[in-house]
N, C-alpha and C. Protein backbone atom coordinates (compact mmCIF):
# COMPACT_ATOMS: atom_id res chain seq x y z
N UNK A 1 75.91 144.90 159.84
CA UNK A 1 76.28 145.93 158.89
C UNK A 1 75.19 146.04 157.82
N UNK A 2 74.96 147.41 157.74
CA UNK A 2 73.90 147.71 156.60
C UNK A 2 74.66 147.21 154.90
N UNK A 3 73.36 147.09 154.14
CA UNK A 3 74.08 146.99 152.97
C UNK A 3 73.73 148.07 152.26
N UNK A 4 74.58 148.20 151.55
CA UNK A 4 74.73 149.75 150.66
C UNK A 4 73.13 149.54 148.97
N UNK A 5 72.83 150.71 149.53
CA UNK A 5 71.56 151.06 149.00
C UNK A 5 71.70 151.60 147.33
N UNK A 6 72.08 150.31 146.42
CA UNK A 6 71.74 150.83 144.53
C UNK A 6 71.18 151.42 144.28
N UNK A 7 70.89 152.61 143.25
CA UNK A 7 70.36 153.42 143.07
C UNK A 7 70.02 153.23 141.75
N UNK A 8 68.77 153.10 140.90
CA UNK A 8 68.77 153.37 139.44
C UNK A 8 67.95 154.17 138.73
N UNK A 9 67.99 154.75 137.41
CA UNK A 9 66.98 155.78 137.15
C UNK A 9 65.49 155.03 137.20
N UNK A 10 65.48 153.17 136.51
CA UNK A 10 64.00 152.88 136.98
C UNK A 10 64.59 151.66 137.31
N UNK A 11 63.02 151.16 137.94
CA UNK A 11 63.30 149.82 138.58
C UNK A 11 62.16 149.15 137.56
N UNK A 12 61.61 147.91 137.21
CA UNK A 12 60.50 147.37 136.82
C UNK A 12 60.33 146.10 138.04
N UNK A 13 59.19 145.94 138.45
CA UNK A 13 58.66 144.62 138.84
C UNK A 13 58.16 143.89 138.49
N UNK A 14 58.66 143.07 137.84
CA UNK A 14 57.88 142.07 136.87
C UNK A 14 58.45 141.52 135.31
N UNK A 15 58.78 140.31 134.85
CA UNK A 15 59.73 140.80 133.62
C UNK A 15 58.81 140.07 132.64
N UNK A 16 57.69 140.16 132.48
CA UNK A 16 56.51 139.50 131.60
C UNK A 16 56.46 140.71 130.42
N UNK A 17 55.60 140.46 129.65
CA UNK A 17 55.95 141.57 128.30
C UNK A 17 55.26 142.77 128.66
N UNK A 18 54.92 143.11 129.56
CA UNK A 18 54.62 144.77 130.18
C UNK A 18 55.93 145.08 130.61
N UNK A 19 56.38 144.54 131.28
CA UNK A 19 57.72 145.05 132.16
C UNK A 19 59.02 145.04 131.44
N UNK A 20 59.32 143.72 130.80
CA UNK A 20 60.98 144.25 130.21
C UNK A 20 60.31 145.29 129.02
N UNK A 21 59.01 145.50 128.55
CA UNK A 21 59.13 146.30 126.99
C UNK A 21 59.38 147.61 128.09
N UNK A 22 58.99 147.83 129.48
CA UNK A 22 59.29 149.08 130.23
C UNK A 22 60.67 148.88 130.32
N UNK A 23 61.24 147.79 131.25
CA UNK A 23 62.46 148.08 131.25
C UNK A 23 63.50 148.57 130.03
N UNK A 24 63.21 147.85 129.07
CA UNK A 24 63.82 147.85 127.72
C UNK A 24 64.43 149.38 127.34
N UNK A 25 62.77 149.77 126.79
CA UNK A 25 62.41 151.53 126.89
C UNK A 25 62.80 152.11 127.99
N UNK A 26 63.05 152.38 129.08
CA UNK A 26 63.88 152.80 129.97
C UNK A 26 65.70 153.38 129.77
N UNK A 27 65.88 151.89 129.29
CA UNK A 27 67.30 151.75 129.16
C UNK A 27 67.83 152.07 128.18
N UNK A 28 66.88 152.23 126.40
CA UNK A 28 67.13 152.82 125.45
C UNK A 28 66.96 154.28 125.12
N UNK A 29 66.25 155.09 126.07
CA UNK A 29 66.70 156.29 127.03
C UNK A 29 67.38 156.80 127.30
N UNK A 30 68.38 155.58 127.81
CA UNK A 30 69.84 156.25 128.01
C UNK A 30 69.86 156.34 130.00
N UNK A 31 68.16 156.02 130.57
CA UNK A 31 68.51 155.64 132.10
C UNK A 31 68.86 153.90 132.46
N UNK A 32 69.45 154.06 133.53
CA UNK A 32 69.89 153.19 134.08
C UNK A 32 69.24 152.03 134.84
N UNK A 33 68.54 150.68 134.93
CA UNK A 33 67.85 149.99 134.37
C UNK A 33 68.30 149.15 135.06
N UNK A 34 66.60 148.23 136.60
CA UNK A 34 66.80 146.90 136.71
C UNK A 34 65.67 146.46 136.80
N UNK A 35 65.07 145.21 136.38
CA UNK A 35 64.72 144.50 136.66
C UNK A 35 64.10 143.47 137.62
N UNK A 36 63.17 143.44 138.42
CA UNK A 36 62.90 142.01 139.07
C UNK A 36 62.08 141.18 139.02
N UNK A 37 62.47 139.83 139.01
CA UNK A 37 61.24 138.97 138.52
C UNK A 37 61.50 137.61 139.86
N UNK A 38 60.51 137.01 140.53
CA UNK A 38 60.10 136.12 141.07
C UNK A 38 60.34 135.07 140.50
N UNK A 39 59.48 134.70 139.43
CA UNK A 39 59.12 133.80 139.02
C UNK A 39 60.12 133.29 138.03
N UNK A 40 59.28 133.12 136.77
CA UNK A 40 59.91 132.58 135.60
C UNK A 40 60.11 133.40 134.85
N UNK A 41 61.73 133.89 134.51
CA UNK A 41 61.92 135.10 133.76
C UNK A 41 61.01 135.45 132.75
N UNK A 42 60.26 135.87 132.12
CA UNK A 42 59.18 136.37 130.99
C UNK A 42 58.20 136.25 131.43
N UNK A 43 57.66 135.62 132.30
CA UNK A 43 56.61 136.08 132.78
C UNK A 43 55.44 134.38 132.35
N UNK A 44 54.36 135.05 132.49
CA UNK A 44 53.53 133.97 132.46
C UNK A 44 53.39 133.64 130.79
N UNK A 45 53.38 134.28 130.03
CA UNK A 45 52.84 134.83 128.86
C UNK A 45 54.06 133.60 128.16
N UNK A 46 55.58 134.28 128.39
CA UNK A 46 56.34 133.60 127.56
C UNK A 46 56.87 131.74 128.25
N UNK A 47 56.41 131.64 129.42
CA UNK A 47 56.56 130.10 129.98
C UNK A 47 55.51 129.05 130.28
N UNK A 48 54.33 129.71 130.08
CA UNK A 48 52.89 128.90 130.72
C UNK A 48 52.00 129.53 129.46
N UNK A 49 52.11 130.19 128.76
CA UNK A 49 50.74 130.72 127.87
C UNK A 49 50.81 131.07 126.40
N UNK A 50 51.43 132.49 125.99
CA UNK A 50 51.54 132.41 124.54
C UNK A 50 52.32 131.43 124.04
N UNK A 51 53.40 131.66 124.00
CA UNK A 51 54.20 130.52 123.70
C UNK A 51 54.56 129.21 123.54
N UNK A 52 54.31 128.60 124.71
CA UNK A 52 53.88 127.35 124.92
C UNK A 52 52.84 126.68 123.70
N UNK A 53 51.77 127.28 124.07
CA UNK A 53 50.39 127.17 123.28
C UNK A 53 50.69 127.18 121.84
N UNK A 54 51.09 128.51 121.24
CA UNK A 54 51.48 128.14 119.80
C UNK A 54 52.66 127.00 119.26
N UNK A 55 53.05 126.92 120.42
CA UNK A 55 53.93 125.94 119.77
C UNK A 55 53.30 124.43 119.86
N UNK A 56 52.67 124.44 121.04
CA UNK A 56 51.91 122.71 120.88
C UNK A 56 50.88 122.94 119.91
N UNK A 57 50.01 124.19 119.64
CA UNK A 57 48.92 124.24 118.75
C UNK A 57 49.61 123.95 117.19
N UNK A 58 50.85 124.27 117.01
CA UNK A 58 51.73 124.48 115.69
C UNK A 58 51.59 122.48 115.25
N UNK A 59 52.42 122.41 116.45
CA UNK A 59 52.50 120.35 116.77
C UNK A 59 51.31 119.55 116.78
N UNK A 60 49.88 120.54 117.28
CA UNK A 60 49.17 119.45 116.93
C UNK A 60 48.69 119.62 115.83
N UNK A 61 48.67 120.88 114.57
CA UNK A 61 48.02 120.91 113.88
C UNK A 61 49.01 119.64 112.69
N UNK A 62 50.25 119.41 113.06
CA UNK A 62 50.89 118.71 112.22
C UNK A 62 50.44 117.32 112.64
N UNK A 63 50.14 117.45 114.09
CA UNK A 63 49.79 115.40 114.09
C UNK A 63 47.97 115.42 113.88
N UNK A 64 47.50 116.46 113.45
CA UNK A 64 45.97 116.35 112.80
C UNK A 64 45.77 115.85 111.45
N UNK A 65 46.97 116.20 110.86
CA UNK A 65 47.37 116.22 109.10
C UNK A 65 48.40 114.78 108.76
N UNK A 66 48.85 114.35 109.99
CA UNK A 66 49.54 113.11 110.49
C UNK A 66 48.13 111.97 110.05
N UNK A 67 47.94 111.98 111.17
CA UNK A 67 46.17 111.07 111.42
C UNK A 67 45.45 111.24 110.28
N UNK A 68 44.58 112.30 109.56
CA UNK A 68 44.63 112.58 108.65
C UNK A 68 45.06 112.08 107.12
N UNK A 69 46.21 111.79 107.10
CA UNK A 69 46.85 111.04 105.77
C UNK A 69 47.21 109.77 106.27
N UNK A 70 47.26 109.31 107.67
CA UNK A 70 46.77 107.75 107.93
C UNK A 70 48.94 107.54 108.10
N UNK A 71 49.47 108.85 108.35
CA UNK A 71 51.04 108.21 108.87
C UNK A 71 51.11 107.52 110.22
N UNK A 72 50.13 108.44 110.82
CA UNK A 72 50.31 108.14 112.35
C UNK A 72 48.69 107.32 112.55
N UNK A 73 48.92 105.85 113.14
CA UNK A 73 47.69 104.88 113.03
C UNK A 73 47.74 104.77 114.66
N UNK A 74 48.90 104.12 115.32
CA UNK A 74 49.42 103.66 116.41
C UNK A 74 49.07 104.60 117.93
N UNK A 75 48.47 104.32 118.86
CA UNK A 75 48.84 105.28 119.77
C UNK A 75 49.64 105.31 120.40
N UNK A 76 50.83 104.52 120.34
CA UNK A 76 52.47 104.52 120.98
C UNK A 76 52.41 105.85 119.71
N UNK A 77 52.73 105.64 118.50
CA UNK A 77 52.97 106.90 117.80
C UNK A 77 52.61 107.83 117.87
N UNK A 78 51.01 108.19 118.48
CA UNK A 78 50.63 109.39 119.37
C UNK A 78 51.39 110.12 119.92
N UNK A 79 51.80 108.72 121.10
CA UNK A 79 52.53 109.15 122.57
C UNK A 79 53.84 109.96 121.89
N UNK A 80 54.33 108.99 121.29
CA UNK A 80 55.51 109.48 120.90
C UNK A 80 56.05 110.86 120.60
N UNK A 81 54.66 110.86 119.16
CA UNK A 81 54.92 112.46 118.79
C UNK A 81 54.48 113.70 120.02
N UNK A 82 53.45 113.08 120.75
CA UNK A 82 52.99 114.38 122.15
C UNK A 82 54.57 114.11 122.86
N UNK A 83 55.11 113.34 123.19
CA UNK A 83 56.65 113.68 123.57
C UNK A 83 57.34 114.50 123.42
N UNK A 84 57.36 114.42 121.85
CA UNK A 84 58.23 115.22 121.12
C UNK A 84 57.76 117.03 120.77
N UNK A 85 56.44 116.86 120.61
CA UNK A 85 55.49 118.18 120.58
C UNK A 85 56.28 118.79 121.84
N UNK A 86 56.26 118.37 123.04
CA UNK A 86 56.42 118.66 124.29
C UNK A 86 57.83 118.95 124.45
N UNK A 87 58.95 118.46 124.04
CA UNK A 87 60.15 118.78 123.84
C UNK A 87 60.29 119.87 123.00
N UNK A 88 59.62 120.23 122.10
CA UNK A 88 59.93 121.65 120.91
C UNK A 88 58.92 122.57 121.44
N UNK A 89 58.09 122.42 122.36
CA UNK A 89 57.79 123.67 122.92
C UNK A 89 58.57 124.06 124.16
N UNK A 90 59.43 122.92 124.86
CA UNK A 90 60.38 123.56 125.89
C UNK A 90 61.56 124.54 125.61
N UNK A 91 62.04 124.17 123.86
CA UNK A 91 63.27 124.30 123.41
C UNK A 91 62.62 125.74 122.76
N UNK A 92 61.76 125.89 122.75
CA UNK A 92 60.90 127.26 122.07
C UNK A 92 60.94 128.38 123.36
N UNK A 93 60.71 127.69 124.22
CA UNK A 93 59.99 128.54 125.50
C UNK A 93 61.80 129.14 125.67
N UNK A 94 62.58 127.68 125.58
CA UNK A 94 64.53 128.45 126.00
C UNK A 94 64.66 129.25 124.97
N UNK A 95 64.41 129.62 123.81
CA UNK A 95 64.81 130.17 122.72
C UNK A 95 64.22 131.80 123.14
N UNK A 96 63.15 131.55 123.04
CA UNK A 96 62.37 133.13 123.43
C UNK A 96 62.84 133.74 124.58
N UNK A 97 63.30 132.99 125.81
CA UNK A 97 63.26 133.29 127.31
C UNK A 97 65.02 133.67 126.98
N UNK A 98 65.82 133.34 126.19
CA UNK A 98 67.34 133.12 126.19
C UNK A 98 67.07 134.76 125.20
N UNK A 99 66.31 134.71 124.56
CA UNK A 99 66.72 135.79 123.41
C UNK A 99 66.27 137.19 124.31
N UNK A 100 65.13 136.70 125.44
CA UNK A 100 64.76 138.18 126.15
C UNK A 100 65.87 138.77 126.72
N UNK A 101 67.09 137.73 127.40
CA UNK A 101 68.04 137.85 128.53
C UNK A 101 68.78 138.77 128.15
N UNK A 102 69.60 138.03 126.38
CA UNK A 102 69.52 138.89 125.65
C UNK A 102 70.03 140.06 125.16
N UNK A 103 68.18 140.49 125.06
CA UNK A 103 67.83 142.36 125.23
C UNK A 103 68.14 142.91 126.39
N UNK A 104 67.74 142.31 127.18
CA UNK A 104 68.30 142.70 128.45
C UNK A 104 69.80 143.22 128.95
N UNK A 105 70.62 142.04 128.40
CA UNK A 105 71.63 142.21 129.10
C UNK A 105 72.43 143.33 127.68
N UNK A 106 72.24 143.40 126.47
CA UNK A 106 72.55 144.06 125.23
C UNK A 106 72.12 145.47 126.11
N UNK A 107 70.96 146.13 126.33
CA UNK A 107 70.69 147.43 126.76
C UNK A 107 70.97 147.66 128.37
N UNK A 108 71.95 146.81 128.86
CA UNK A 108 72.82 147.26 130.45
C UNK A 108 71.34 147.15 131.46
N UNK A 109 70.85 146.07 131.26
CA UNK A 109 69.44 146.48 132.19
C UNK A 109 70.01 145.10 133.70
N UNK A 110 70.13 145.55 134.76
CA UNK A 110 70.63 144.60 135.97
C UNK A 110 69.14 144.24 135.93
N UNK A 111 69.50 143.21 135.92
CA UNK A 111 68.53 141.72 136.40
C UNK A 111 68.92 140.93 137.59
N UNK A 112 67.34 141.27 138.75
CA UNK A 112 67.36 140.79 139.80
C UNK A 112 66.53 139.44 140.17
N UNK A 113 67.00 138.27 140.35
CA UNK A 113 65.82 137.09 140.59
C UNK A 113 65.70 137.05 142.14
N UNK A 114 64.36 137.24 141.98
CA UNK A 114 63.96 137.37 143.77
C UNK A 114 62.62 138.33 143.62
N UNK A 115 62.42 138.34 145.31
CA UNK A 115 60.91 139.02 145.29
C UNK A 115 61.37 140.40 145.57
N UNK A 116 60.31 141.18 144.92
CA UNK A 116 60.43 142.35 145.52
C UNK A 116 59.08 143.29 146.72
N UNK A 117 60.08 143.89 147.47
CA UNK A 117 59.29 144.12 148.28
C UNK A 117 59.44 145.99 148.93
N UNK A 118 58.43 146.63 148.59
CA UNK A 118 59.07 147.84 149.26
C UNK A 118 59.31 147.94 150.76
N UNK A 119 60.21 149.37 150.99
CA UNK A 119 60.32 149.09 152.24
C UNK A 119 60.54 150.71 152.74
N UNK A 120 60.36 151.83 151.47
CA UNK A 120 60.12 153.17 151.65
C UNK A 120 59.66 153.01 149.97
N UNK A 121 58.88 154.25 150.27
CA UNK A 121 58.26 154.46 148.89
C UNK A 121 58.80 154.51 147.75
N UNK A 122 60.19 154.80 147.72
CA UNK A 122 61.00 154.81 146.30
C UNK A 122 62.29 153.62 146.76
N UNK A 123 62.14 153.09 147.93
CA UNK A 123 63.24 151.99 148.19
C UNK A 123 62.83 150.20 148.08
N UNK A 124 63.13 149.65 147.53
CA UNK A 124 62.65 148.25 147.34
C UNK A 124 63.63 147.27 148.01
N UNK A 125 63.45 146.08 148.93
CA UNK A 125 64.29 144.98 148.90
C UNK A 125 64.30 143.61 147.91
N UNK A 126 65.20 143.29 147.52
CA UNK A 126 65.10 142.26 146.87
C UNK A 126 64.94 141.29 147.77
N UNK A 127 64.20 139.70 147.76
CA UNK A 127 64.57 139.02 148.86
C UNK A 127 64.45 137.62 147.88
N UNK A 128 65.10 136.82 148.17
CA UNK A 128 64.82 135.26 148.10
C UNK A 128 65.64 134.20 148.97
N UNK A 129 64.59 133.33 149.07
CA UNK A 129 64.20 132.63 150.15
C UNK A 129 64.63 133.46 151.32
N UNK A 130 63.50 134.48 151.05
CA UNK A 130 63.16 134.97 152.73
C UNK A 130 63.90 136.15 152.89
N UNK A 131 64.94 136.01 152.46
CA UNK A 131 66.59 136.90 153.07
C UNK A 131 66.49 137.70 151.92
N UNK A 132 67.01 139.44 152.65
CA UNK A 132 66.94 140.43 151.64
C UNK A 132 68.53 140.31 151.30
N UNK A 133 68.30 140.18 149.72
CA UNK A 133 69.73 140.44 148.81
C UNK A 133 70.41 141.40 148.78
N UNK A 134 69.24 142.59 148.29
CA UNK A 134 69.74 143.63 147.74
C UNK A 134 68.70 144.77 148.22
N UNK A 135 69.19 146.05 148.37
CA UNK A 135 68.30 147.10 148.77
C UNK A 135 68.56 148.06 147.29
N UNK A 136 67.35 148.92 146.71
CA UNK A 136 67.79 149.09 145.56
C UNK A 136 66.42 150.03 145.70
N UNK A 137 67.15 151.74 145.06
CA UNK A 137 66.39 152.96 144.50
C UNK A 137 65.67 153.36 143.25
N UNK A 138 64.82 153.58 143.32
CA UNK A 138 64.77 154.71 142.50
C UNK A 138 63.27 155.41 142.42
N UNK A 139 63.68 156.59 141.50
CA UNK A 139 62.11 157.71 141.75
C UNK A 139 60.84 157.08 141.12
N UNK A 140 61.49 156.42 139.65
CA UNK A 140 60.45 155.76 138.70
C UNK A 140 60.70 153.98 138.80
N UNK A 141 59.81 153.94 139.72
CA UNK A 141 59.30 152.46 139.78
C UNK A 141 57.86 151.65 139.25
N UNK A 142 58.24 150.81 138.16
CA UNK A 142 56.98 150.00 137.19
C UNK A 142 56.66 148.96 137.91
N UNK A 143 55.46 148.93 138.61
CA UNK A 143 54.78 147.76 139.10
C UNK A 143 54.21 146.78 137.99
N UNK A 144 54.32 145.72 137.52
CA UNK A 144 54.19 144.97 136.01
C UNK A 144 53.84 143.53 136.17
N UNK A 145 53.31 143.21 137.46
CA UNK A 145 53.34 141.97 137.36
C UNK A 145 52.10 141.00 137.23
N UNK A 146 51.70 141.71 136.24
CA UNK A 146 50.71 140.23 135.53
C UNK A 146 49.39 140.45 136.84
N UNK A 147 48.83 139.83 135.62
CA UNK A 147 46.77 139.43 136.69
C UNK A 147 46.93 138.38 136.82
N UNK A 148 45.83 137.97 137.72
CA UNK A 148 45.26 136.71 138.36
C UNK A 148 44.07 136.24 138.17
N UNK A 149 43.64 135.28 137.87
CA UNK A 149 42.06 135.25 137.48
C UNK A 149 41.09 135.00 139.06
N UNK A 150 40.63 135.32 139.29
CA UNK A 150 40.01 134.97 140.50
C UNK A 150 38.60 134.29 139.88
N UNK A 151 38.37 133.12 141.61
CA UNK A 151 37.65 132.29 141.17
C UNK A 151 36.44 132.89 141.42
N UNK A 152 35.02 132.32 140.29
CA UNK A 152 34.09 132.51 140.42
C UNK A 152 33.25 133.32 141.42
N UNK A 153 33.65 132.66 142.57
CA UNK A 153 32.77 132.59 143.95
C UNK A 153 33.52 133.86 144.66
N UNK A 154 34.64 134.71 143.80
CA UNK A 154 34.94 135.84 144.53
C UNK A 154 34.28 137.07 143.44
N UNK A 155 33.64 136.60 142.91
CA UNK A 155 33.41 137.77 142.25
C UNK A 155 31.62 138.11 142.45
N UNK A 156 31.63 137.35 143.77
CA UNK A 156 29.79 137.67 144.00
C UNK A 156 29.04 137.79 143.12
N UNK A 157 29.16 136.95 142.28
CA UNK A 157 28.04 136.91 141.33
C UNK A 157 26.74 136.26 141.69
N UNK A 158 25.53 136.93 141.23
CA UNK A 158 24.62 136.72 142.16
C UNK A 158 23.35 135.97 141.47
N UNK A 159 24.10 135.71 139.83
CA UNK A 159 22.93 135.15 138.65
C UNK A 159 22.13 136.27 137.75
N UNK A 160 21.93 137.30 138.00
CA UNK A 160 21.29 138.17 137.70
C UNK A 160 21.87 139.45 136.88
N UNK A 161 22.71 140.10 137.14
CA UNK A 161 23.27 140.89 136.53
C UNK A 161 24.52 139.98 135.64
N UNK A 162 25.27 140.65 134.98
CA UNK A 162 26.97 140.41 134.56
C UNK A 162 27.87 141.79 134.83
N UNK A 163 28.62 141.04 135.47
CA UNK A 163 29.26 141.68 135.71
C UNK A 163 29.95 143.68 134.83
């Protein structure tokens, strides 16, 4: 048996800060609004990069000023505080990632976890692990999902020019 084909005014792929600020704007519109993300809901930005970063950069600038005024001598007390650095940027990363859900779920936007994959030009499957979930429409579809850095040696560089 087929499964019945959702329809929405947009779809986004990707829920990193290109895509839900699309989805978002979409749905504050007044169209009807989903979501899909693979990975780690927010994207790279809010679980592996901005975020993260300011928050250990925030932690180490406090155990610089630590060392510094001679509180922290010990490198068990190092360890300790990089522990703890490391615990308040996880609880940062849930705070931001909990507050996107959110916006999300505040402006009626369906949120899909899984891959997406087209399968007609305005039709997408959802799939995870492997198996399609969900089959799901629409006319305005946001492709959003983040760059990749590619390595060196694909970018034929030849010494001579720059790129």
């Amino acid at each position: 048996m087929e499964k019945e084909v959702k329809t929405f005014d947009a779809i986004v792929i990707g829920s990193g800060p290109g895509g839900y600020l699309a989805a978002i704007l979409f749905a504050q519109k007044g169209l009807s609004t989903a979501i899909i993300e693979k990975g780690d809901f927010g994207g790279t930005c809010l679980n592996r990069g901005c975020i993260p970063t300011k928050a250990l950069l925030k932690e180490a600038t406090f155990l610089e000023e630590a060392i510094k005024s001679g509180m922290i001598k010990k490198s068990e007390d190092i360890l300790s505080f990089f522990k703890k650095a490391m615990e308040k940027k996880d609880i940062a990363i849930q705070q931001v990632v909990g507050g996107l859900r959110n916006l999300l779920n505040r402006d009626r936007i369906t949120i899909f976890q899984g891959e997406a994959s087209f399968i007609e030009p305005h039709t997408l499957q959802v799939l995870r692990d492997g198996t399609s979930i969900e089959p799901i429409h629409s006319d305005r579809i946001i492709i959003a999902t983040g760059a990749a850095l590619k390595e060196e040696s694909q970018l034929g560089r030849d010494g001579k020019k720059v790129i």
